[in-house]
C-alpha atoms as a PDB file:
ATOM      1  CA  UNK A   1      91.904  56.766 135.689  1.00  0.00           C
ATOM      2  CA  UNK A   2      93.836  57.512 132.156  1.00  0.00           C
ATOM      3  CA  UNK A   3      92.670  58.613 128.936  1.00  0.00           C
ATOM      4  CA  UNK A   4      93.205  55.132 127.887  1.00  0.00           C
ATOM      5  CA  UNK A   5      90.482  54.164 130.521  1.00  0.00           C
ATOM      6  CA  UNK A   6      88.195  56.529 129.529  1.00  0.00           C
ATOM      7  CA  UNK A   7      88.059  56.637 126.079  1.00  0.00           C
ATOM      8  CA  UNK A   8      90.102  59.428 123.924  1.00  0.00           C
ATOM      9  CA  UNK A   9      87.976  62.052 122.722  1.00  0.00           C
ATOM     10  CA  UNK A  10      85.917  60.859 119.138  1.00  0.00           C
ATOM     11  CA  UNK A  11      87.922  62.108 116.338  1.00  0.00           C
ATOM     12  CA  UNK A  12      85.891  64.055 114.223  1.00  0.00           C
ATOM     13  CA  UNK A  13      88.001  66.026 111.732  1.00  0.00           C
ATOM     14  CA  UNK A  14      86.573  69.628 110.958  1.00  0.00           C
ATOM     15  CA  UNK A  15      87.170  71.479 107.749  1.00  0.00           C
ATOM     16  CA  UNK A  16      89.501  74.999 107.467  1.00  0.00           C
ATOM     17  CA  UNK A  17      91.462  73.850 110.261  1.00  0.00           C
ATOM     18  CA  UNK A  18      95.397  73.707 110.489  1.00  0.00           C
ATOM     19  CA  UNK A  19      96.687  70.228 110.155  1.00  0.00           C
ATOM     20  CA  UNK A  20      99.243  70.154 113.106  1.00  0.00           C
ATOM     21  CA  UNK A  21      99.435  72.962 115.972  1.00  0.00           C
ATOM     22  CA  UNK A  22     102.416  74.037 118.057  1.00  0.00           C
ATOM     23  CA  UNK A  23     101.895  74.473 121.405  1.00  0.00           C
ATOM     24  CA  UNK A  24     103.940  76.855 123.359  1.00  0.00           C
ATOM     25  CA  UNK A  25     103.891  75.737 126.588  1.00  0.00           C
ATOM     26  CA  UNK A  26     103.980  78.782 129.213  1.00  0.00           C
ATOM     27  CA  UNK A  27     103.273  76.549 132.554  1.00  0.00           C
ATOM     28  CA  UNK A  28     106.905  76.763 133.701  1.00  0.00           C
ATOM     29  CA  UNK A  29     107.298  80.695 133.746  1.00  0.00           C
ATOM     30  CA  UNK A  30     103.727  81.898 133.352  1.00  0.00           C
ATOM     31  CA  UNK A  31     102.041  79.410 135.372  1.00  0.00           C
ATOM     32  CA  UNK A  32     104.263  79.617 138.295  1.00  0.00           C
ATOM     33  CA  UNK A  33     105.236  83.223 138.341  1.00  0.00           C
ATOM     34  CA  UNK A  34     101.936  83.954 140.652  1.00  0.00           C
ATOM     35  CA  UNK A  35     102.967  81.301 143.086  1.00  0.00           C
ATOM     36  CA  UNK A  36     102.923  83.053 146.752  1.00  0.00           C
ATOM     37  CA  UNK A  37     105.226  80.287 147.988  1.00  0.00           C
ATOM     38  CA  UNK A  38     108.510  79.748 146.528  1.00  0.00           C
ATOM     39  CA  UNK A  39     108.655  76.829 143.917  1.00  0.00           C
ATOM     40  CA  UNK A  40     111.950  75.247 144.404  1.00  0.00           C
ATOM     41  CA  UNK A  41     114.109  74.791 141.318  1.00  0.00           C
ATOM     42  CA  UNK A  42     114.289  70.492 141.279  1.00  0.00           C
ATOM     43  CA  UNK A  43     110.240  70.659 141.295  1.00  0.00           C
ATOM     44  CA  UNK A  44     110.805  73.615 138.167  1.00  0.00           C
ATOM     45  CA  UNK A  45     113.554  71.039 136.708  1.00  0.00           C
ATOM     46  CA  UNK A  46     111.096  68.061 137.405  1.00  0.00           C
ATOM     47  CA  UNK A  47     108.100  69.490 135.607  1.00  0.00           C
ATOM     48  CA  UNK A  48     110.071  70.844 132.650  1.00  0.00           C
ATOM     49  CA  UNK A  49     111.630  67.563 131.864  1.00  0.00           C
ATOM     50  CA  UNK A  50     108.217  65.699 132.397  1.00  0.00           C
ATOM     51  CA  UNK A  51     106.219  68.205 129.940  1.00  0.00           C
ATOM     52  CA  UNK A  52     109.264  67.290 127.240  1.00  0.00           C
ATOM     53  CA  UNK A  53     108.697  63.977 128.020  1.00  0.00           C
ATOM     54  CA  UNK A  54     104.904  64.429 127.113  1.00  0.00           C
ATOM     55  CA  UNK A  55     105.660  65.614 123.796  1.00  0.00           C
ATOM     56  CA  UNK A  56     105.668  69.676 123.975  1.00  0.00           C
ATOM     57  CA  UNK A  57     108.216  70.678 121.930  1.00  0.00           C
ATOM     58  CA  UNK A  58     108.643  74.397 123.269  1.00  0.00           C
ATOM     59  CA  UNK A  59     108.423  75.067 126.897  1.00  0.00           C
ATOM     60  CA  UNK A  60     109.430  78.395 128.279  1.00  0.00           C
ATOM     61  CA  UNK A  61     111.571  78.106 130.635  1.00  0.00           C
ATOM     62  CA  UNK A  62     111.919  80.904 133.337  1.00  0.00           C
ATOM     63  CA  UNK A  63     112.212  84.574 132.710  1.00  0.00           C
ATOM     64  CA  UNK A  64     115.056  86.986 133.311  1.00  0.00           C
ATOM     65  CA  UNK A  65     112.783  89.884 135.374  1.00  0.00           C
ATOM     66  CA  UNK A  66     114.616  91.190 138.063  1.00  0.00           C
ATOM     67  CA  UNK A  67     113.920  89.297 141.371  1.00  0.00           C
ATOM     68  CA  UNK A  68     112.120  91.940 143.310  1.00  0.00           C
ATOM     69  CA  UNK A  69     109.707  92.342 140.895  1.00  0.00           C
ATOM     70  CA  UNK A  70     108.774  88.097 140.537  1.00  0.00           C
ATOM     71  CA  UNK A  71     110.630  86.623 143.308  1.00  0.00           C
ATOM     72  CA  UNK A  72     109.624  83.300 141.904  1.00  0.00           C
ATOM     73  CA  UNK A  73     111.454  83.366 138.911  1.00  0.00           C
ATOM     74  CA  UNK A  74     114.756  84.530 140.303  1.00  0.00           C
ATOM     75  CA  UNK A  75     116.645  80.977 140.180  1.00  0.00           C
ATOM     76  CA  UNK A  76     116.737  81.765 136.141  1.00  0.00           C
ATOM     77  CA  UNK A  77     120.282  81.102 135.967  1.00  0.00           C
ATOM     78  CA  UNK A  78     120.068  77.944 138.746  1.00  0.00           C
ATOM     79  CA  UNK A  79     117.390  76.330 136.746  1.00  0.00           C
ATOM     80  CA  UNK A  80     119.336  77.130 133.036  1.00  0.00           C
ATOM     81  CA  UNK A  81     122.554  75.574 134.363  1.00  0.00           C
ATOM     82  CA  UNK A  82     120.325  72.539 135.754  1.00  0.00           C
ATOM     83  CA  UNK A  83     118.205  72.044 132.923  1.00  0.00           C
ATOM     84  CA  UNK A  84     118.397  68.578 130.881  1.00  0.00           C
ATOM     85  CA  UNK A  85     117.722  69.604 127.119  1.00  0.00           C
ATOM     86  CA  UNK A  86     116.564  67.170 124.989  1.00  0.00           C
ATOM     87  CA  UNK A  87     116.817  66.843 121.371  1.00  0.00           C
ATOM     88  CA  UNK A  88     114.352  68.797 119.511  1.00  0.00           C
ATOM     89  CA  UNK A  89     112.604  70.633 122.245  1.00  0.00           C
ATOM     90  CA  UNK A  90     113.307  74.566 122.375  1.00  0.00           C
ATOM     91  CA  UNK A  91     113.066  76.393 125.734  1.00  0.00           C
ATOM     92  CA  UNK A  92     112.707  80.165 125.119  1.00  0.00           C
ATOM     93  CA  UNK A  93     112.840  82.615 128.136  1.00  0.00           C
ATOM     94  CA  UNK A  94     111.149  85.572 128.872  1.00  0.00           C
ATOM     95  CA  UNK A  95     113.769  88.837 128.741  1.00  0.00           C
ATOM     96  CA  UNK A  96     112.158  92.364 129.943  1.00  0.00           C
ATOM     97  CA  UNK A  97     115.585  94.544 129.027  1.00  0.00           C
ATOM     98  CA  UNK A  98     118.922  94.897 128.095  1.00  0.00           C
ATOM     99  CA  UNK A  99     120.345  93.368 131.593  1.00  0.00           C
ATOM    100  CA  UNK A 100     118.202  90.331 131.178  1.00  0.00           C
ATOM    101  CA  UNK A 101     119.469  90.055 127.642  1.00  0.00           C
ATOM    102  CA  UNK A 102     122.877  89.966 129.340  1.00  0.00           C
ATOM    103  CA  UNK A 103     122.070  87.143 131.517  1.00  0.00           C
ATOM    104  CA  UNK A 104     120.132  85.216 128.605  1.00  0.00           C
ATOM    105  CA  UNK A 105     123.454  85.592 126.403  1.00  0.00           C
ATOM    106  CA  UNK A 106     125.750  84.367 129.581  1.00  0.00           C
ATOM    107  CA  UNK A 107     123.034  81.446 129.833  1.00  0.00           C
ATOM    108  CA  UNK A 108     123.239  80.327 126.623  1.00  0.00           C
ATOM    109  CA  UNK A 109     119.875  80.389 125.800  1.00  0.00           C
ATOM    110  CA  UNK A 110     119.159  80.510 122.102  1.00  0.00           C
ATOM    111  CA  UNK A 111     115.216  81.902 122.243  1.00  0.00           C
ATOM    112  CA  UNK A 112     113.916  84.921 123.604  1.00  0.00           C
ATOM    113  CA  UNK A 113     110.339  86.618 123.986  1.00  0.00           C
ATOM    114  CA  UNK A 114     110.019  89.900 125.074  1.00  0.00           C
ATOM    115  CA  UNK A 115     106.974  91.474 126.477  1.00  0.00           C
ATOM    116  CA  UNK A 116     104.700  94.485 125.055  1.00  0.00           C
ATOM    117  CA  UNK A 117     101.174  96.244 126.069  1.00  0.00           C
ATOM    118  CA  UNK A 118      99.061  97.093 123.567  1.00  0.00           C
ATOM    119  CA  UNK A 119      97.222 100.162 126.622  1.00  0.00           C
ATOM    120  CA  UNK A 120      99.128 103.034 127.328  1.00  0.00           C
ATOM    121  CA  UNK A 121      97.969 102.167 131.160  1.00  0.00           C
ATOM    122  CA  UNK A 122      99.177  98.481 131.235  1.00  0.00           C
ATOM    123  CA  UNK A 123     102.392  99.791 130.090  1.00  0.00           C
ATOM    124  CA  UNK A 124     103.315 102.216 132.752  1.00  0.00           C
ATOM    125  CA  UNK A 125     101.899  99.541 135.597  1.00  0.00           C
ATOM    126  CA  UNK A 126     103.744  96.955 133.889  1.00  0.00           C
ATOM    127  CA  UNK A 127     107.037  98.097 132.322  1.00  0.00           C
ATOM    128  CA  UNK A 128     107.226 101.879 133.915  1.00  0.00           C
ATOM    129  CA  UNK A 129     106.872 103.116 130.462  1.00  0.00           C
ATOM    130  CA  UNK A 130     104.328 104.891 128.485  1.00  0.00           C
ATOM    131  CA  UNK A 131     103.291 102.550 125.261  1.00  0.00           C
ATOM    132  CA  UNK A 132     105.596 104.416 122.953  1.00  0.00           C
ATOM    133  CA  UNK A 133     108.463 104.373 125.477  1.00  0.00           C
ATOM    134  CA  UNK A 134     108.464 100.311 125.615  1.00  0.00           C
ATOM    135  CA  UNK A 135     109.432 100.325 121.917  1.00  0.00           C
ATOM    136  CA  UNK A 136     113.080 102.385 123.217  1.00  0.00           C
ATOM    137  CA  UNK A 137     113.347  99.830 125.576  1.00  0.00           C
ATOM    138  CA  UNK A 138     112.750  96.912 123.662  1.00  0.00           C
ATOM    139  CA  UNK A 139     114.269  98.060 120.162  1.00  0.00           C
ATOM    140  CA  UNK A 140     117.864  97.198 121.628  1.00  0.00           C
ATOM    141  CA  UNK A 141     117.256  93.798 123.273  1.00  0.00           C
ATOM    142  CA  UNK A 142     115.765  92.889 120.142  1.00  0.00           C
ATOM    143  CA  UNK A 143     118.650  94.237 117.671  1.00  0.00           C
ATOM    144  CA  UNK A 144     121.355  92.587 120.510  1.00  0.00           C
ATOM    145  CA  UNK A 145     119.463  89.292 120.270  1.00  0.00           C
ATOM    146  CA  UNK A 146     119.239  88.644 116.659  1.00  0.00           C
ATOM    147  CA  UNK A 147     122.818  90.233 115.798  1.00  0.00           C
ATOM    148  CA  UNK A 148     123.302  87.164 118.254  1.00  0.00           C
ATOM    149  CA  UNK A 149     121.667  84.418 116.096  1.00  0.00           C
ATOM    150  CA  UNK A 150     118.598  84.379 118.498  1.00  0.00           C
ATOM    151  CA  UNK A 151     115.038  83.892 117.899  1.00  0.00           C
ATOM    152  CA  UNK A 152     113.010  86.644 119.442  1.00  0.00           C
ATOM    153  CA  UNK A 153     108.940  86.483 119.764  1.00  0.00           C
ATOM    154  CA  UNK A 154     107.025  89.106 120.729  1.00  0.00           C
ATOM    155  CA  UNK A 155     104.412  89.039 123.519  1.00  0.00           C
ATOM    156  CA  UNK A 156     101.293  91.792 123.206  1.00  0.00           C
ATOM    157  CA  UNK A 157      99.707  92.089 126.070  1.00  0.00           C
ATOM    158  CA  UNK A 158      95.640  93.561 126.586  1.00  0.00           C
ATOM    159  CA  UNK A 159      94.990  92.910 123.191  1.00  0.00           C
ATOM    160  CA  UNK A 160      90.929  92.367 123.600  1.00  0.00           C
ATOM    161  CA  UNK A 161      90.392  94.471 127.096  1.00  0.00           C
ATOM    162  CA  UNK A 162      91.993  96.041 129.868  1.00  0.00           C
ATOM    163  CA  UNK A 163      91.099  96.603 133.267  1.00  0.00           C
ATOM    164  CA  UNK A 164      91.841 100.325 133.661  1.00  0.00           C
ATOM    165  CA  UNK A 165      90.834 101.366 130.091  1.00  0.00           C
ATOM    166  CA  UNK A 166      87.929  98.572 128.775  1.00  0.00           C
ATOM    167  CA  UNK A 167      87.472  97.335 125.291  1.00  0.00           C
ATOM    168  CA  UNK A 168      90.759  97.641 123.025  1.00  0.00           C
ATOM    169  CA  UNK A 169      90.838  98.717 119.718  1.00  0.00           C
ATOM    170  CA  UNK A 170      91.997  96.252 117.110  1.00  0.00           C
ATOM    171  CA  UNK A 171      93.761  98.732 115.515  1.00  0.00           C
ATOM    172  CA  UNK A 172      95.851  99.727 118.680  1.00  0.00           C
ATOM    173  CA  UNK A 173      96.859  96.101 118.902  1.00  0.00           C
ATOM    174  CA  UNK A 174      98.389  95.815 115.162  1.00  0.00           C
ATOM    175  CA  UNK A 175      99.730  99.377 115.447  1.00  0.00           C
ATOM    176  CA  UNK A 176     101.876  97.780 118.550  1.00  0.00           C
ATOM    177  CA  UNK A 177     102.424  94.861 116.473  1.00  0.00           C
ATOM    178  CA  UNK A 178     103.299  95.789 113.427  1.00  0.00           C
ATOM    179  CA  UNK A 179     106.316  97.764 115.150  1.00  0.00           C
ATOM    180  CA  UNK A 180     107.594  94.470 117.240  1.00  0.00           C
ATOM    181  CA  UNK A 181     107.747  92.460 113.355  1.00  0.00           C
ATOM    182  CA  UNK A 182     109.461  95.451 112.045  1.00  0.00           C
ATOM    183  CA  UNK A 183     111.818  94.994 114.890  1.00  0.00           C
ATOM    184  CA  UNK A 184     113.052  92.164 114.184  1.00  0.00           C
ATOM    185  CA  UNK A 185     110.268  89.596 116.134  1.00  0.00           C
ATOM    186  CA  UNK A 186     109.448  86.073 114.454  1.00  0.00           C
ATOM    187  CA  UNK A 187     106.334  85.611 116.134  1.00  0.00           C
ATOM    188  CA  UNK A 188     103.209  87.667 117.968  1.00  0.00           C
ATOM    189  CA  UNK A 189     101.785  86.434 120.864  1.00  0.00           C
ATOM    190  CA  UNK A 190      98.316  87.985 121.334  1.00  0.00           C
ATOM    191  CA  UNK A 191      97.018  87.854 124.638  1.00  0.00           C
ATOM    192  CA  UNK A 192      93.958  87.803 126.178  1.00  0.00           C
ATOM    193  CA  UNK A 193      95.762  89.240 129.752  1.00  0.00           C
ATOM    194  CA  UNK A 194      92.048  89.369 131.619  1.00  0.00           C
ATOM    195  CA  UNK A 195      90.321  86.663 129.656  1.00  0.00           C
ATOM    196  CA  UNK A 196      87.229  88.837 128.318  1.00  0.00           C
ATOM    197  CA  UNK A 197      87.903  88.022 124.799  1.00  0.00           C
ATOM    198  CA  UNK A 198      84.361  86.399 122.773  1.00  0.00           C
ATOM    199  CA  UNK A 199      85.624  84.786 119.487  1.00  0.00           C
ATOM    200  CA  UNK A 200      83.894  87.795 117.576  1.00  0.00           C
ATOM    201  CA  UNK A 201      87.025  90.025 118.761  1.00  0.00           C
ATOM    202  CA  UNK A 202      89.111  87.117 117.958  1.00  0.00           C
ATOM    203  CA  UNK A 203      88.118  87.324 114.510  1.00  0.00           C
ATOM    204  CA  UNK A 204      88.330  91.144 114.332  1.00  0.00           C
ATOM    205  CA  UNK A 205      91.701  91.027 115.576  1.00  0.00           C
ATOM    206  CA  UNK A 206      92.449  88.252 113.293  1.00  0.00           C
ATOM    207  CA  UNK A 207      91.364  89.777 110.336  1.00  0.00           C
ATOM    208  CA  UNK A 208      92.712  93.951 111.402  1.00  0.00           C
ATOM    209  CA  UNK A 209      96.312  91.906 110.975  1.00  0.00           C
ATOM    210  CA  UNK A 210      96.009  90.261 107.658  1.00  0.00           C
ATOM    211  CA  UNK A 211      94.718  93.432 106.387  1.00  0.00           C
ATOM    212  CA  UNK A 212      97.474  95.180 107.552  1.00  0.00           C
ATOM    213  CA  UNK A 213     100.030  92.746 105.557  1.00  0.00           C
ATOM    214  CA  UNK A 214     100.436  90.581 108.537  1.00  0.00           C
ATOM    215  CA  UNK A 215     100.641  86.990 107.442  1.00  0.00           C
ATOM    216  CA  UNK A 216      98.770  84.772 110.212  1.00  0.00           C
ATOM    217  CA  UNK A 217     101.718  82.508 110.055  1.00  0.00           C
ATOM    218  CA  UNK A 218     103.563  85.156 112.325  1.00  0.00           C
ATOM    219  CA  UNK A 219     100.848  85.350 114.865  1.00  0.00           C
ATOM    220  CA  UNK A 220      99.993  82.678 117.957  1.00  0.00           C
ATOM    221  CA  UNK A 221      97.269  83.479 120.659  1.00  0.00           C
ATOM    222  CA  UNK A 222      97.119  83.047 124.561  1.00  0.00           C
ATOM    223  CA  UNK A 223      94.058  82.969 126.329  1.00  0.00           C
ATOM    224  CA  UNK A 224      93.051  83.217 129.694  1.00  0.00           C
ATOM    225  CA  UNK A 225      90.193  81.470 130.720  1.00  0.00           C
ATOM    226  CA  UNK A 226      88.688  84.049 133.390  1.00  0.00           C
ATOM    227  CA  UNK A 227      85.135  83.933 131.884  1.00  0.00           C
ATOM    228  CA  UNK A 228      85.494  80.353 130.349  1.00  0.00           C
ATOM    229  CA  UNK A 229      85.798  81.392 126.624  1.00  0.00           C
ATOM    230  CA  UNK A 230      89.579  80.145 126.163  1.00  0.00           C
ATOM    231  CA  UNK A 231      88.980  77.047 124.348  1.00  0.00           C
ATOM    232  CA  UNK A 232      86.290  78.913 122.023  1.00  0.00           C
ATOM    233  CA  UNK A 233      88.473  81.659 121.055  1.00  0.00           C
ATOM    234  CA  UNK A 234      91.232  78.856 120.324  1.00  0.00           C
ATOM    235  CA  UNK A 235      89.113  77.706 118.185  1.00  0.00           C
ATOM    236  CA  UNK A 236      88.133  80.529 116.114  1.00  0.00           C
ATOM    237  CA  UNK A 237      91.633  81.455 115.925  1.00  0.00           C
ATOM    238  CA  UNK A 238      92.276  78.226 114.730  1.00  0.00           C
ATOM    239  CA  UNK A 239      89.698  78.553 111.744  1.00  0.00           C
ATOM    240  CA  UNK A 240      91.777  82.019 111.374  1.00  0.00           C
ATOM    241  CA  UNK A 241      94.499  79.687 110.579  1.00  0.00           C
ATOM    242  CA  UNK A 242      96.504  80.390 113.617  1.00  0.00           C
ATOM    243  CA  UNK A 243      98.366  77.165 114.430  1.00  0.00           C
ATOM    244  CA  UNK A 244     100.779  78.087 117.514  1.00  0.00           C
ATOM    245  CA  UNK A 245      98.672  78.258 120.974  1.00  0.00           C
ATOM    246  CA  UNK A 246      99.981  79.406 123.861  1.00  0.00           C
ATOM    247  CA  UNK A 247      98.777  77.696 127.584  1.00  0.00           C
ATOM    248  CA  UNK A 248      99.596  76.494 130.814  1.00  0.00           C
ATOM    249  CA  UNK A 249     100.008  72.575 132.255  1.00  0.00           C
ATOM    250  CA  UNK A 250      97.539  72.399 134.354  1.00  0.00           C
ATOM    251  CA  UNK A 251      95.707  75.605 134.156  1.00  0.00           C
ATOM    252  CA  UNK A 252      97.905  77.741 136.492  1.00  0.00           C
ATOM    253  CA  UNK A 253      99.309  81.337 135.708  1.00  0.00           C
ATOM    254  CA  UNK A 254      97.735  84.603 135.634  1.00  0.00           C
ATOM    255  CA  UNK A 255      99.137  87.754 135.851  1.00  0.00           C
ATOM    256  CA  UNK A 256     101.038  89.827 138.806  1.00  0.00           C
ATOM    257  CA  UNK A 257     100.200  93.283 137.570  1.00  0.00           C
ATOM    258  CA  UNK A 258      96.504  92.446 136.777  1.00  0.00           C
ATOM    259  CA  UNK A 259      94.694  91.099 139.639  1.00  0.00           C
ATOM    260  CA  UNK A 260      91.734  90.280 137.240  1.00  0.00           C
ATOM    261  CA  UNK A 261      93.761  87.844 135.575  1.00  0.00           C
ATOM    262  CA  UNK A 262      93.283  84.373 136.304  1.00  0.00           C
ATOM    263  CA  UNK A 263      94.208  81.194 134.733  1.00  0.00           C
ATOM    264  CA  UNK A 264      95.838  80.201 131.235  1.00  0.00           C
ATOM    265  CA  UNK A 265      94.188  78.011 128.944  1.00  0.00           C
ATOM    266  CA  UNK A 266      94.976  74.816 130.034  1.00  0.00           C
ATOM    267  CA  UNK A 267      97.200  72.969 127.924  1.00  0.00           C
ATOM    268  CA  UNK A 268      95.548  68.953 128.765  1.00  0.00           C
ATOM    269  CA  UNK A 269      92.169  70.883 127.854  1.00  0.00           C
ATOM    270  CA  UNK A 270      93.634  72.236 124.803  1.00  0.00           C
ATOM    271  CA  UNK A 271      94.951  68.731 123.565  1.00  0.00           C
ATOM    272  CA  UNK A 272      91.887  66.960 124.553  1.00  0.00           C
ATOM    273  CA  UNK A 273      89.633  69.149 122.149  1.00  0.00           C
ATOM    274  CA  UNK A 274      92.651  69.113 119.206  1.00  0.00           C
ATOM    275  CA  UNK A 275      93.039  65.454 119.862  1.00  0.00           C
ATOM    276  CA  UNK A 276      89.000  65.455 119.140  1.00  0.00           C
ATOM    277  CA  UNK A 277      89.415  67.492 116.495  1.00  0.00           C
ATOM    278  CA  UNK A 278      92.170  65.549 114.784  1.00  0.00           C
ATOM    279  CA  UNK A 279      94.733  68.160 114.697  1.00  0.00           C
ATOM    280  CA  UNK A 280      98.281  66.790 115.679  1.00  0.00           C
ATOM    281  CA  UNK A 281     100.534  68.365 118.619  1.00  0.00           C
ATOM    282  CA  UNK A 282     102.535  65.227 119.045  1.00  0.00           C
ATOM    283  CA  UNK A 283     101.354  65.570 122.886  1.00  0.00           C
ATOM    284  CA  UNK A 284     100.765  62.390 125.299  1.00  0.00           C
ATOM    285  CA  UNK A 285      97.888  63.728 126.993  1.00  0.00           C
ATOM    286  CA  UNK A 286      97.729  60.462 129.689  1.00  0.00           C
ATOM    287  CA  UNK A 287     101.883  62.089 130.422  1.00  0.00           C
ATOM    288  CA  UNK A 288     100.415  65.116 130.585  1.00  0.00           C
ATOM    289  CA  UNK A 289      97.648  65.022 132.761  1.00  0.00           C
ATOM    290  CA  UNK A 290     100.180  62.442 134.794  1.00  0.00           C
ATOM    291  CA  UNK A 291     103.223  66.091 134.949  1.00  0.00           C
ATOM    292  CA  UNK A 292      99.401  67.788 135.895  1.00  0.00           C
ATOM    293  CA  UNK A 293      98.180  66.117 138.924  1.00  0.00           C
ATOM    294  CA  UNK A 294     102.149  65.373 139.960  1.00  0.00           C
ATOM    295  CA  UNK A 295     102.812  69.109 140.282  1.00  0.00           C
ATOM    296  CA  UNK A 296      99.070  69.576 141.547  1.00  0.00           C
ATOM    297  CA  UNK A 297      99.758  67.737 144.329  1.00  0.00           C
ATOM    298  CA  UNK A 298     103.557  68.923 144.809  1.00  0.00           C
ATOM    299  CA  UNK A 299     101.405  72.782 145.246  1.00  0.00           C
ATOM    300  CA  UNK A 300      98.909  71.328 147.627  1.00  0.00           C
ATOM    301  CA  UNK A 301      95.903  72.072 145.817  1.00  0.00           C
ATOM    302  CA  UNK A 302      93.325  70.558 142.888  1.00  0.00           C
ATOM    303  CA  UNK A 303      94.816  71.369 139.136  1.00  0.00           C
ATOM    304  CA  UNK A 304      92.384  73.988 137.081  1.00  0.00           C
ATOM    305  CA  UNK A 305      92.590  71.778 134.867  1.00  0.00           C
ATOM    306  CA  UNK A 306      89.267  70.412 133.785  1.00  0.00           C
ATOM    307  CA  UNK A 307      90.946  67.406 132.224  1.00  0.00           C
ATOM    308  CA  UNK A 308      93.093  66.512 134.590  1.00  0.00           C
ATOM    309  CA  UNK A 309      90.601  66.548 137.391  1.00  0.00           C
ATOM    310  CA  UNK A 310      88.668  64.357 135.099  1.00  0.00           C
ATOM    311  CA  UNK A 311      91.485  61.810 134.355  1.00  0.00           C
ATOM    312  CA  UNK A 312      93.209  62.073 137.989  1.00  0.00           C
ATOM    313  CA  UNK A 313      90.139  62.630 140.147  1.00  0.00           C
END
């Protein structure tokens, strides 16, 4: 059954929402990094070329973390050199240090996103570091990179709650923040790592960065949808006037250093509720939930993915 079939979601326009959203699609890297069985490159290829061929404009790639750390993502350079780019579609990759800038550079790649905590626990389970040690770690790659002509976003991780240390502190979040724009970043990525976010905090958060000078042009979110509040706190952020969203084809990802991470935000449920909404992403969603239930079934198992289960069966 397709979209078509079913009928498209009832347009219904709300006020004090953006006009068009970006969506930063994370499915290739952060959706298969938790794989237990190896994904082999041509199926990475595959999907890649089949989510540009939906309509997502930005697709992140693969990510330069050493291979004993995410053994899945350590055909980076295999899947750059195989990768098909196609006009007007950016794929960034994820760069933890100075030797994965290295290999970015000797790829070719022209956008970057490195990747902060916004705990002081998170940060020493994550990156080794304590949360004011990540900035010396991070302050070169992101000087190298734009001396280079590259575009660098910056991911903060635990921005509503952590595991290990509970509710976070808006004000921790745009403290860690604030330093990655003064870096040099384009773009903030605020993440939900553990999905426990309500769109109360997203507000909060929202509003601690405006009042600190932050325009919400600079900032995106990424939700998890552990508790099922991912497509709520989308929305709020939307009427925050964020308009980049981060998720996941499919629902897949989570996160290898926080077992109470589960799924992104799925990005066919994300288009399905925009689509209702009437806020353009320039996304097929029938080729989308089509990439969905392909890969799906490539895995062996049903997609997370609300829609897709409900277009594909």
């Amino acid at each position: 059954m397709t979209a078509r079939e079913v009928g498209l979601p009832a347009e219904v326009p709300a006020e004090g929402l953006p006009e068009s959203v970006t969506i930063w699609e994370v499915g290739p890297r952060d959706g298969l990094q938790n794989e237990q069985a190896v994904v082999p490159v041509e199926v990475k290829l595959e999907l890649i070329d089949r989510l540009a061929g939906a309509g997502l404009t930005t697709i992140e790639a693969t990510s330069f973390v050493h291979p004993r750390w995410v053994p899945q993502l350590a055909d980076a350079e295999a899947l750059l050199a195989g990768l098909t780019r196609r006009d007007g579609v950016r794929y960034p990759v994820l760069v933890p240090n100075e030797r994965g800038l290295d290999r970015a550079l000797a790829a070719g790649v022209t956008h970057i996103a490195i990747f902060a905590s916004a705990t002081e626990t998170f940060a020493r389970r994550n990156l080794n570091r304590s949360l004011d040690e990540q900035f010396a770690m991070f302050e070169p790659v992101v000087g190298r990179a734009v001396a280079e002509g590259l575009d660098v976003r910056g991911y903060v991780s635990m921005c509503f709650g952590d595991p290990w240390e509970g509710r976070v502190d808006p004000s921790a979040v745009v403290d860690v923040g604030r330093r990655l724009l003064d870096m040099g970043c384009s773009q903030l990525s605020l993440g939900d790592t553990i999905g426990v976010a309500t769109p109360g905090q997203v507000d909060a958060l929202i509003d601690a960065f405006t009042a600190a000078g932050t325009p919400v042009s600079a900032l995106a979110v990424h939700f998890h949808d552990t508790y099922g509040q991912a497509l709520a706190n989308t929305l709020a952020a939307l009427r925050r006037g964020v308009s980049t969203v981060d998720s996941s084809a499919g629902g897949l990802g989570g996160c290898p250093y926080a077992e109470s991470a589960t799924g992104n935000l799925a990005t066919e449920d994300l288009v399905w509720m925009l689509d209702g909404l009437g806020v353009s992403t320039g996304v097929d969603l029938d080729a989308l939930a089509t990439a969905s239930a392909w890969l799906a079934d490539t895995l062996g198992r049903p997609s997370p993915s609300r829609v897709v289960r409900a277009l594909r069966g």
